[in-house]
C-alpha atoms as a PDB file:
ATOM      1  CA  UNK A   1     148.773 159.917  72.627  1.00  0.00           C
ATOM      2  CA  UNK A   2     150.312 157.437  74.332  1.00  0.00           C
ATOM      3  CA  UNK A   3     148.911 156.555  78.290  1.00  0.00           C
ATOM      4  CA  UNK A   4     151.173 155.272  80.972  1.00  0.00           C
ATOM      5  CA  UNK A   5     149.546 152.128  83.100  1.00  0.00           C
ATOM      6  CA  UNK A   6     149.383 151.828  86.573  1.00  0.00           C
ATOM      7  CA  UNK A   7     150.565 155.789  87.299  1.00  0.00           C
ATOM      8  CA  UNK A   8     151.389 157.300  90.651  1.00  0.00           C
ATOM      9  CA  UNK A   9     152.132 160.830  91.391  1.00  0.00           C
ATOM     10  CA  UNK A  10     153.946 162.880  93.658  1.00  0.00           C
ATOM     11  CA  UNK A  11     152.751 166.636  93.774  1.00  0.00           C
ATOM     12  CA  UNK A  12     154.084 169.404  95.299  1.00  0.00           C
ATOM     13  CA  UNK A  13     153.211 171.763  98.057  1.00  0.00           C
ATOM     14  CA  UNK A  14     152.919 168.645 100.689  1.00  0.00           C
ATOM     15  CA  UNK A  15     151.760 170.481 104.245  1.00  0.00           C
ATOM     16  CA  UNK A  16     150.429 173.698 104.565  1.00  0.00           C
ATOM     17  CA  UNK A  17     152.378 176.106 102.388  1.00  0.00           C
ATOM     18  CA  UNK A  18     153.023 175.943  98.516  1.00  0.00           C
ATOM     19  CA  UNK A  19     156.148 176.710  97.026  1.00  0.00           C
ATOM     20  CA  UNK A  20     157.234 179.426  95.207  1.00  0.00           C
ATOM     21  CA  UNK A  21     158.106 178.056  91.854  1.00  0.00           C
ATOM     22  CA  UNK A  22     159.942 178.772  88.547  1.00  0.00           C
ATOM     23  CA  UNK A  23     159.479 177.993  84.757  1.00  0.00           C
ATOM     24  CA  UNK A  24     161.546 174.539  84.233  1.00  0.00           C
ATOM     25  CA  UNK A  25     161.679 173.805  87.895  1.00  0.00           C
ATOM     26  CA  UNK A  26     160.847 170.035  88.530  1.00  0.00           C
ATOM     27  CA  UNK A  27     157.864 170.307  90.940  1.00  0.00           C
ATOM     28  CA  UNK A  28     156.775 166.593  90.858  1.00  0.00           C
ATOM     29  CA  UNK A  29     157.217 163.174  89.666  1.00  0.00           C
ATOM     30  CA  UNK A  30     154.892 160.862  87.989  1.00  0.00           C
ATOM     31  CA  UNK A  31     156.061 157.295  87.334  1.00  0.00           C
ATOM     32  CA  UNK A  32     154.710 154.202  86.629  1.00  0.00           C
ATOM     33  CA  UNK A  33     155.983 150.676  86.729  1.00  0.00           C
ATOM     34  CA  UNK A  34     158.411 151.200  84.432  1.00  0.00           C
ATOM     35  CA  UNK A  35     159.715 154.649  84.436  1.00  0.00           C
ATOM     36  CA  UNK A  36     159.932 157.570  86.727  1.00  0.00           C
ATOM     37  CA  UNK A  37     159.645 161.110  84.988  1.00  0.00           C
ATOM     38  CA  UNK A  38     159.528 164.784  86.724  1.00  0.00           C
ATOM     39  CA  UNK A  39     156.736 167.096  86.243  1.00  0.00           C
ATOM     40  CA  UNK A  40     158.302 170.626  85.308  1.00  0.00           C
ATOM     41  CA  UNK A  41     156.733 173.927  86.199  1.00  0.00           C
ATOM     42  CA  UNK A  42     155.116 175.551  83.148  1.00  0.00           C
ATOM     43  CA  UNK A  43     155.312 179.049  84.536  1.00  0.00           C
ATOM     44  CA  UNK A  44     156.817 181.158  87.350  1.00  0.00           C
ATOM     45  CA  UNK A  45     154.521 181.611  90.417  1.00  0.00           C
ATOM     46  CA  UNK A  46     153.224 180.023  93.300  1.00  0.00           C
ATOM     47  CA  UNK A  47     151.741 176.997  93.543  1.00  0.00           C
ATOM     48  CA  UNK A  48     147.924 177.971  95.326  1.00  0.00           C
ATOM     49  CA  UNK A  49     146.402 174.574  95.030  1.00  0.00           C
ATOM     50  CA  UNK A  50     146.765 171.292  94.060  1.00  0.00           C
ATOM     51  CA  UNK A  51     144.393 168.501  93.149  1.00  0.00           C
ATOM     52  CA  UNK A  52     144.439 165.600  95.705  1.00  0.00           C
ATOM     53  CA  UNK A  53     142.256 163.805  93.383  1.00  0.00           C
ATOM     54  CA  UNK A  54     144.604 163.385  90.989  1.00  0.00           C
ATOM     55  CA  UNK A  55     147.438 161.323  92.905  1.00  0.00           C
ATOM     56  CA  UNK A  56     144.111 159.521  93.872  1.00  0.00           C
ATOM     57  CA  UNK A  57     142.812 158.468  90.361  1.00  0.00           C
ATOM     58  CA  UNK A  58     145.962 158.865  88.221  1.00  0.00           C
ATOM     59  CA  UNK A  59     144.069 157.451  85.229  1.00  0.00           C
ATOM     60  CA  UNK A  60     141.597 159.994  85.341  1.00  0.00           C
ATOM     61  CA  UNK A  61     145.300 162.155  83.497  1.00  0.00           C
ATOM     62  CA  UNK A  62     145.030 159.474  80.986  1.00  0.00           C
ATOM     63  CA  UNK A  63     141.422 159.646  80.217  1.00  0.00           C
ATOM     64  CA  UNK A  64     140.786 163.136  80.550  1.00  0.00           C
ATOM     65  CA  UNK A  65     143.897 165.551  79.923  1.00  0.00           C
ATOM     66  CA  UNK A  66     142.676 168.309  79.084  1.00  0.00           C
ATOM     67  CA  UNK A  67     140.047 168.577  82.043  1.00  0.00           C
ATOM     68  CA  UNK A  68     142.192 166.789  84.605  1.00  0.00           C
ATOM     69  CA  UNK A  69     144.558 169.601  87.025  1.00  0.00           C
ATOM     70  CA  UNK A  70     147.475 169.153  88.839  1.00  0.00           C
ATOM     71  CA  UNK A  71     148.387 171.846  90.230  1.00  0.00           C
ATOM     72  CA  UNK A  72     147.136 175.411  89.662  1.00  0.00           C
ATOM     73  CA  UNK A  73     149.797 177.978  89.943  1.00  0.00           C
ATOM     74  CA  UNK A  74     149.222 182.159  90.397  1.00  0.00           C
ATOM     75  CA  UNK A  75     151.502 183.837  87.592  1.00  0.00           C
ATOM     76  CA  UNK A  76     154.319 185.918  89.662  1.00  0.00           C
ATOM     77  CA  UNK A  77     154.452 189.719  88.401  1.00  0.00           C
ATOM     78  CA  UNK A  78     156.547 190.035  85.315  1.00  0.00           C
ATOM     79  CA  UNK A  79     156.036 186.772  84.251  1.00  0.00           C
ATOM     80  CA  UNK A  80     154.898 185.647  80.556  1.00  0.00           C
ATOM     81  CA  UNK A  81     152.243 182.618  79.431  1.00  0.00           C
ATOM     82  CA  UNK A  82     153.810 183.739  75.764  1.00  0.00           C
ATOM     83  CA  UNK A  83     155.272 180.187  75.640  1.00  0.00           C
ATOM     84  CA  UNK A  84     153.155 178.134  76.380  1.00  0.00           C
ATOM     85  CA  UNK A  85     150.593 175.631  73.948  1.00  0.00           C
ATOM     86  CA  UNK A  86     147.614 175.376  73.049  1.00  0.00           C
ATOM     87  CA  UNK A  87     145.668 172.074  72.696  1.00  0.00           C
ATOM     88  CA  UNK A  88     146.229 172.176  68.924  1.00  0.00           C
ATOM     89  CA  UNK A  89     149.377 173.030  69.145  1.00  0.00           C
ATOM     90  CA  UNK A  90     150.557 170.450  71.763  1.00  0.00           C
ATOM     91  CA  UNK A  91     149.088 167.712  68.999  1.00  0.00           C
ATOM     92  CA  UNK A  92     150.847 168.760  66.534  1.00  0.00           C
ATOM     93  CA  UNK A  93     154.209 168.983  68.270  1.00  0.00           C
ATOM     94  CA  UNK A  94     153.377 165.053  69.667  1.00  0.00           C
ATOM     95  CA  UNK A  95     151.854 163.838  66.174  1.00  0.00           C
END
């Protein structure tokens, strides 16, 4: 897995209120000194928190993936997790 150095990111749900989101809808960016990249919305919801600490320690995504959050989204009625990865599966699909 490769890391990126020096990572900033920009989260959603700045103020108050969280958006309502959909699957595929970019939410965020991360980007680093050499490239900018959205963050896409894994499901269809609302956004209900989001961890501060992250944009604070970036490299704490690097180092700890599977335990660091982003954002933590509440699945709207109707919609389906069916299409989403597991770990295992996620390494395979990267190598």
């Amino acid at each position: 897995m490769r890391s990126l150095a020096h990572t900033s990111f920009e989260l959603p749900g700045d103020g108050a209120q969280f958006p309502q989101v959909k699957a595929d809808d970019a939410i965020g960016v991360v980007e680093s000194v050499t490239a900018a990249s959205d963050i896409y919305s894994p499901l269809t919801g609302e956004i209900v928190a989001v961890n501060a600490d992250a944009a604070d320690t970036p490299k704490d995504v690097n180092n700890a993936p599977y335990i660091t959050w982003l954002f933590k989204i509440r699945l709207a009625a109707g919609a389906s997790t069916d299409d989403l990865l597991s770990a295992a599966d996620y390494t395979k699909l990267i190598g």
